[in-house]
C-alpha atoms as a PDB file:
ATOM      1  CA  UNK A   1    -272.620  68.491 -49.768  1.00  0.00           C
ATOM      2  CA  UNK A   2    -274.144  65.224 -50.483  1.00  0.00           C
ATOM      3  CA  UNK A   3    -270.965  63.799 -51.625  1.00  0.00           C
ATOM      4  CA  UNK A   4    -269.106  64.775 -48.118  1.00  0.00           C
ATOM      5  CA  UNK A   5    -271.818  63.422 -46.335  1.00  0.00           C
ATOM      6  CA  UNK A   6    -271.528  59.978 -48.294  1.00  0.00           C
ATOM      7  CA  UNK A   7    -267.526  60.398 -47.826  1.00  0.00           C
ATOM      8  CA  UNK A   8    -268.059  60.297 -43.796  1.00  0.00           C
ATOM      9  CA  UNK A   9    -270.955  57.493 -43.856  1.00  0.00           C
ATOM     10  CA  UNK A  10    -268.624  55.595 -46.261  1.00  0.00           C
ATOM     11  CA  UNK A  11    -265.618  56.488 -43.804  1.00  0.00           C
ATOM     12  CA  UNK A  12    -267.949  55.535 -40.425  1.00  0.00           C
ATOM     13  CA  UNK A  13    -269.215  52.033 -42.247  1.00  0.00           C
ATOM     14  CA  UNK A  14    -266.064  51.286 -42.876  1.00  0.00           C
ATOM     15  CA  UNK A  15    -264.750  51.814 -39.647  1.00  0.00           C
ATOM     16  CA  UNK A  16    -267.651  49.739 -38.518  1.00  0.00           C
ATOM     17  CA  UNK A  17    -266.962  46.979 -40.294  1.00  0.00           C
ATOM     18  CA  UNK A  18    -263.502  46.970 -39.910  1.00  0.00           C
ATOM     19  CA  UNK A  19    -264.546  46.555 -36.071  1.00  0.00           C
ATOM     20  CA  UNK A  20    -267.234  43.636 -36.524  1.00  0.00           C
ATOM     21  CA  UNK A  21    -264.741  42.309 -39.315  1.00  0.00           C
ATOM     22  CA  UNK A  22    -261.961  41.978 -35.995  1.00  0.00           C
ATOM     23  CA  UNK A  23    -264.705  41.099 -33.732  1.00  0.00           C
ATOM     24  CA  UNK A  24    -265.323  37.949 -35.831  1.00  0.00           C
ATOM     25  CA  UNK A  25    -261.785  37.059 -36.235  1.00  0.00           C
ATOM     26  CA  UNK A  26    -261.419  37.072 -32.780  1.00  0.00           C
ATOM     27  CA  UNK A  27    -264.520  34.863 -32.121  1.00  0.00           C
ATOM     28  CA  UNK A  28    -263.693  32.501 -34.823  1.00  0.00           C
ATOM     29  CA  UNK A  29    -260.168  32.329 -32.989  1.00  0.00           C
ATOM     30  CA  UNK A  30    -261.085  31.496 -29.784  1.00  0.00           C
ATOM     31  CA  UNK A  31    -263.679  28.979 -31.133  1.00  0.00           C
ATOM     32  CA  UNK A  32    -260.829  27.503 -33.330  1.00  0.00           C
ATOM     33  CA  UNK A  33    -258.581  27.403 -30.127  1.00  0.00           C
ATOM     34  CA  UNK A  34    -260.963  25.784 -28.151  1.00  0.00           C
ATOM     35  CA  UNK A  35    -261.494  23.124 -30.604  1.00  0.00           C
ATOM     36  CA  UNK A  36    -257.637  22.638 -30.622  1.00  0.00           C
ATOM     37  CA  UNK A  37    -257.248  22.408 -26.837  1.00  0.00           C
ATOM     38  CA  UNK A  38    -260.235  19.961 -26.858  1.00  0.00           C
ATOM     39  CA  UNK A  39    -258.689  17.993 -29.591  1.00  0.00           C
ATOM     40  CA  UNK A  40    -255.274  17.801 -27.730  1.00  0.00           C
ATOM     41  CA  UNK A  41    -257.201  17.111 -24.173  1.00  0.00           C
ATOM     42  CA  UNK A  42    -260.265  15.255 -25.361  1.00  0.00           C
ATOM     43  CA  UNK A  43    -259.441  13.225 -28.684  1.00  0.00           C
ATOM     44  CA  UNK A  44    -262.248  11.391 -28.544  1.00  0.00           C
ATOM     45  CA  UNK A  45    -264.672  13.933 -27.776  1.00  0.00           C
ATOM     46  CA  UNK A  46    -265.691  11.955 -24.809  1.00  0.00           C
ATOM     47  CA  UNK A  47    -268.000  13.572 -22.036  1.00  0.00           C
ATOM     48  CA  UNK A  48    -265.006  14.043 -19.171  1.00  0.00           C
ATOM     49  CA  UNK A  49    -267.203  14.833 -16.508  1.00  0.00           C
ATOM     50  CA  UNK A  50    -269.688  11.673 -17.271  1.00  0.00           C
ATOM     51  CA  UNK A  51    -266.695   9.259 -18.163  1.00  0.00           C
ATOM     52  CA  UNK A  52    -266.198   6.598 -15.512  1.00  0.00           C
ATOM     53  CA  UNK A  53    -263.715   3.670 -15.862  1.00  0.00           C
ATOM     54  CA  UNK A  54    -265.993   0.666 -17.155  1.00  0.00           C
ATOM     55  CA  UNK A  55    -266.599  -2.576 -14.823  1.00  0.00           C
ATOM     56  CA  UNK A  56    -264.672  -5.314 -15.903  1.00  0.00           C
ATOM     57  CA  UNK A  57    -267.102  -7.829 -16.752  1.00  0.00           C
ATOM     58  CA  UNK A  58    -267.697 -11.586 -18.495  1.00  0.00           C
ATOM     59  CA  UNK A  59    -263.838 -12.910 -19.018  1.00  0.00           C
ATOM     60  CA  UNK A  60    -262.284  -9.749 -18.226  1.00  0.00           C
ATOM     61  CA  UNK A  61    -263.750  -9.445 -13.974  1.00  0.00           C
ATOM     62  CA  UNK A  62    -261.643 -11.059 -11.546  1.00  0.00           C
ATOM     63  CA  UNK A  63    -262.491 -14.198  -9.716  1.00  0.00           C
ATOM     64  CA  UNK A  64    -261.379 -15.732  -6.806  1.00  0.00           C
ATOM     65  CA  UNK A  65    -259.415 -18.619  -6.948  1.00  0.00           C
ATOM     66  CA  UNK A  66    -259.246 -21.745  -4.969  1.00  0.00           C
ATOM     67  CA  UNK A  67    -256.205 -22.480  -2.857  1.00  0.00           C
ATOM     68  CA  UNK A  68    -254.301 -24.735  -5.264  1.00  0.00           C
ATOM     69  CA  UNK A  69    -254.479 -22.438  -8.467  1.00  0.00           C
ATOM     70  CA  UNK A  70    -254.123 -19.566  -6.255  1.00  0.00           C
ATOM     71  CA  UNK A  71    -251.060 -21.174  -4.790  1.00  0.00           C
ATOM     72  CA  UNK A  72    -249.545 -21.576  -8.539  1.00  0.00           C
ATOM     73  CA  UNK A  73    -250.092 -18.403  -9.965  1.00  0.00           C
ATOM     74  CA  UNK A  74    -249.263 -16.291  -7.233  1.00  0.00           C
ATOM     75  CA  UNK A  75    -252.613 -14.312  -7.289  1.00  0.00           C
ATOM     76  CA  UNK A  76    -256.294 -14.773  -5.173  1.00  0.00           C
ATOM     77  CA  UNK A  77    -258.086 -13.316  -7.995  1.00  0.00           C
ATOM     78  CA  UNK A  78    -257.768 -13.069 -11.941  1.00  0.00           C
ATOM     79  CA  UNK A  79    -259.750 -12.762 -14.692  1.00  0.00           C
ATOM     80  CA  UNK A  80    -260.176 -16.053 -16.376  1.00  0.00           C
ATOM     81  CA  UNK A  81    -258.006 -14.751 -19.810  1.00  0.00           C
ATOM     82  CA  UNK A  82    -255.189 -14.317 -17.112  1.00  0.00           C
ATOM     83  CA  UNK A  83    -255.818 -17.719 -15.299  1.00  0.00           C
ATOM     84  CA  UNK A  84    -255.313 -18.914 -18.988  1.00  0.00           C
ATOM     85  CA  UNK A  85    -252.554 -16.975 -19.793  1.00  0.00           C
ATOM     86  CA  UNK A  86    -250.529 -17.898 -16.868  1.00  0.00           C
ATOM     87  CA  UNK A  87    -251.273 -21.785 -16.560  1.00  0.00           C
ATOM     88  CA  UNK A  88    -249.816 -22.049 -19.930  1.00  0.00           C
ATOM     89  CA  UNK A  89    -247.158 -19.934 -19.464  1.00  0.00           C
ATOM     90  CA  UNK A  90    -246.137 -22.370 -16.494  1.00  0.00           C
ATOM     91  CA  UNK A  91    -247.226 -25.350 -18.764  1.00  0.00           C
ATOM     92  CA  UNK A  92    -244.478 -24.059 -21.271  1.00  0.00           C
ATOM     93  CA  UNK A  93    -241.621 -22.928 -18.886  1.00  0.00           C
ATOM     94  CA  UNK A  94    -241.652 -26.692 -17.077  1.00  0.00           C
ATOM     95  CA  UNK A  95    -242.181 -28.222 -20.834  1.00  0.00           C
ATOM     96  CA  UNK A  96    -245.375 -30.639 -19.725  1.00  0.00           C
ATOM     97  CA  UNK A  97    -246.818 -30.471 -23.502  1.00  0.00           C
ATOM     98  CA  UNK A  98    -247.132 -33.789 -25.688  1.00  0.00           C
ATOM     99  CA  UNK A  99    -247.911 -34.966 -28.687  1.00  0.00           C
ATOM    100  CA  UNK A 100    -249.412 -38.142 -27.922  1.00  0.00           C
ATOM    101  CA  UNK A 101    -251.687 -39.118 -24.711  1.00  0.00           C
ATOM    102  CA  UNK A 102    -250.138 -39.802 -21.897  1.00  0.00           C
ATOM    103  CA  UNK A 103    -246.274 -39.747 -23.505  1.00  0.00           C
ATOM    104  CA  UNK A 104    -243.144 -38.002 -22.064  1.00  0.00           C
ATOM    105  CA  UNK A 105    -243.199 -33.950 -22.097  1.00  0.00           C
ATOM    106  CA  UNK A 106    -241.746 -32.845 -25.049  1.00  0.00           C
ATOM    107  CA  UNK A 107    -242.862 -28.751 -24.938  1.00  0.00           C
ATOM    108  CA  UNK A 108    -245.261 -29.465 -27.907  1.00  0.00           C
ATOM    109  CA  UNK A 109    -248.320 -30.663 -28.824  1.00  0.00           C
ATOM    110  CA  UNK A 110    -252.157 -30.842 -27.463  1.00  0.00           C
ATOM    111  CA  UNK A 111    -251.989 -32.809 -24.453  1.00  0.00           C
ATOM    112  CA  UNK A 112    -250.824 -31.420 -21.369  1.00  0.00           C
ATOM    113  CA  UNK A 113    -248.471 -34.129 -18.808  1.00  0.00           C
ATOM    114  CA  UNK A 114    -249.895 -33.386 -14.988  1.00  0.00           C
ATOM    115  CA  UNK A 115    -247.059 -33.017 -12.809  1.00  0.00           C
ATOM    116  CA  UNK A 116    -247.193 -32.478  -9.136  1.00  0.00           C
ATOM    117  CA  UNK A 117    -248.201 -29.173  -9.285  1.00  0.00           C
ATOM    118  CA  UNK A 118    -250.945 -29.071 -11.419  1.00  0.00           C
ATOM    119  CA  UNK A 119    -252.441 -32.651 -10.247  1.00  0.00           C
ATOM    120  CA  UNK A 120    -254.087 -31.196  -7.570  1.00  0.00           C
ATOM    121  CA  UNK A 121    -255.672 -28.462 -10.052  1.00  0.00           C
ATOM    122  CA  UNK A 122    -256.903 -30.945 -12.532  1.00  0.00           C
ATOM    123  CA  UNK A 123    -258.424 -33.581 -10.140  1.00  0.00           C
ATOM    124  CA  UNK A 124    -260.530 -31.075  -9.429  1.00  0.00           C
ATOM    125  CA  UNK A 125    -262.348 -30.957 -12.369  1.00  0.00           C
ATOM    126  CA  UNK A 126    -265.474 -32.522 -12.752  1.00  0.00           C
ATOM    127  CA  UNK A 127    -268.037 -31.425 -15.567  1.00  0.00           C
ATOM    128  CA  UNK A 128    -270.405 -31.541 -18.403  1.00  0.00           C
ATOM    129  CA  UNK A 129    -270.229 -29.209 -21.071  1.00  0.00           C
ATOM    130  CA  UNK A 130    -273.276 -27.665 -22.758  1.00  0.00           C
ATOM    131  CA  UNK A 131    -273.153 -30.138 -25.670  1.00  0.00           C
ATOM    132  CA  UNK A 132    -273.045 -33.433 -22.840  1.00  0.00           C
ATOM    133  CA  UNK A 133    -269.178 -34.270 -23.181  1.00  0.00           C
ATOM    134  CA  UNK A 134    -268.104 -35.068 -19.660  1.00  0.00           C
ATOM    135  CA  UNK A 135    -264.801 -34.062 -18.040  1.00  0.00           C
ATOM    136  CA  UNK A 136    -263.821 -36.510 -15.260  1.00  0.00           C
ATOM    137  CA  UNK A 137    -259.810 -35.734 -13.971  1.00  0.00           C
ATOM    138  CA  UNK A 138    -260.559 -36.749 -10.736  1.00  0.00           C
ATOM    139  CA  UNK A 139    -258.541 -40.598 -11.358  1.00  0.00           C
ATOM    140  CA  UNK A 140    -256.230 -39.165 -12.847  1.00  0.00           C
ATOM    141  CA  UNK A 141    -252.455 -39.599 -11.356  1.00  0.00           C
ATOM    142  CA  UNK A 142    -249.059 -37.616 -11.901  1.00  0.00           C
ATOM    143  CA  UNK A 143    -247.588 -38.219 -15.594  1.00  0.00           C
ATOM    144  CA  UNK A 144    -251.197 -38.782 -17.266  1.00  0.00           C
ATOM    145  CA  UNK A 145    -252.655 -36.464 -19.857  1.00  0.00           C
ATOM    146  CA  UNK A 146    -255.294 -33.877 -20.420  1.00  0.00           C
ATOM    147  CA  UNK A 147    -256.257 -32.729 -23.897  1.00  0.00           C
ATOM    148  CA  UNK A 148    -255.514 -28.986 -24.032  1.00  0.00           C
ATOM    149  CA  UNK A 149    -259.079 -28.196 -24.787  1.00  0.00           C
ATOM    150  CA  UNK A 150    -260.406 -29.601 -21.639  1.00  0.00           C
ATOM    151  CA  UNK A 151    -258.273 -26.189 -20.009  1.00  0.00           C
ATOM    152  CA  UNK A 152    -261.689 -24.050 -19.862  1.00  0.00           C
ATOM    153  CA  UNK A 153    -263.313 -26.693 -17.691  1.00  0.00           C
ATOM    154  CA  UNK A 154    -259.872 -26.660 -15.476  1.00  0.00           C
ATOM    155  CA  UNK A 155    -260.566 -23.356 -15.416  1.00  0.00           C
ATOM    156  CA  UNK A 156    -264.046 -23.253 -14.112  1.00  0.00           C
ATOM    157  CA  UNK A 157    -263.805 -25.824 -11.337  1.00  0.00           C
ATOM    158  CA  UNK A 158    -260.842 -23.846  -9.679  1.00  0.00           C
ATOM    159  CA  UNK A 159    -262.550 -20.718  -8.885  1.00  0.00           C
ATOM    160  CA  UNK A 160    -265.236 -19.700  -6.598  1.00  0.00           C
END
């Protein structure tokens, strides 16, 4: 009698752990799906509900630009990596680079030749740098020559 007693318990525990066996399978599956779906929606495992798009800031924000560099790049405001960007790109389309100060455009080299539309930009720069080098354009006349790495203070004195 024993035996058939152990024969149904064995039978029943089976049967029991056949269930929590399934039960577990089908936990670990969903778990293993919702990793998945996160994986494919979320890669980086960012917070979706707490991400906001970050503020442009330092060279990245837009600033406004005075009328004359506004006027030339077709734009009121730009970051200053754009400003950049664009100036040369009009620098190298209209071939205004040189190799020597103050000689002909020749679309090379590190001086840039002020034509008429970038005169106006350039005399308005006016500054000192942090190590006491001063940038004075505001003599200078159609044809002359900037150095190309006097561009950051162009920059700065044509925005607001």
């Amino acid at each position: 009698m024993e035996a058939g007693i152990s024969i149904k318990n064995a039978v029943a525990n089976k049967a029991i752990f056949h269930d929590i066996r399934v039960k577990i399978e089908i936990l670990y599956l969903s778990t293993l799906l919702c990793d998945i779906k996160n994986a494919i929606i979320n890669p980086l495992n960012l917070n979706i509900k707490e991400l906001k798009m970050a503020e442009a800031k330092g060279l990245m924000k837009p600033v406004k630009l005075k009328n004359e560099l506004a006027a030339l790049l077709g734009a009121a405001e730009l970051p200053r990596t754009e400003i950049t960007k664009k100036l040369w790109d009009y620098i190298k389309a209209t071939k205004l680079q040189t190799k020597t100060e103050n000689g002909k455009a020749e679309n090379a080299g590190k001086f840039i030749v002020a034509d008429a539309k970038l005169l106006p930009i350039f005399k308005k720069t006016k500054s000192t740098s942090k190590s006491g080098n001063l940038t004075d354009l505001t003599q200078l006349n159609e044809g002359q020559t900037i150095d190309m790495m006097q561009m950051a203070a162009v920059v700065s004195a044509n925005i607001e």
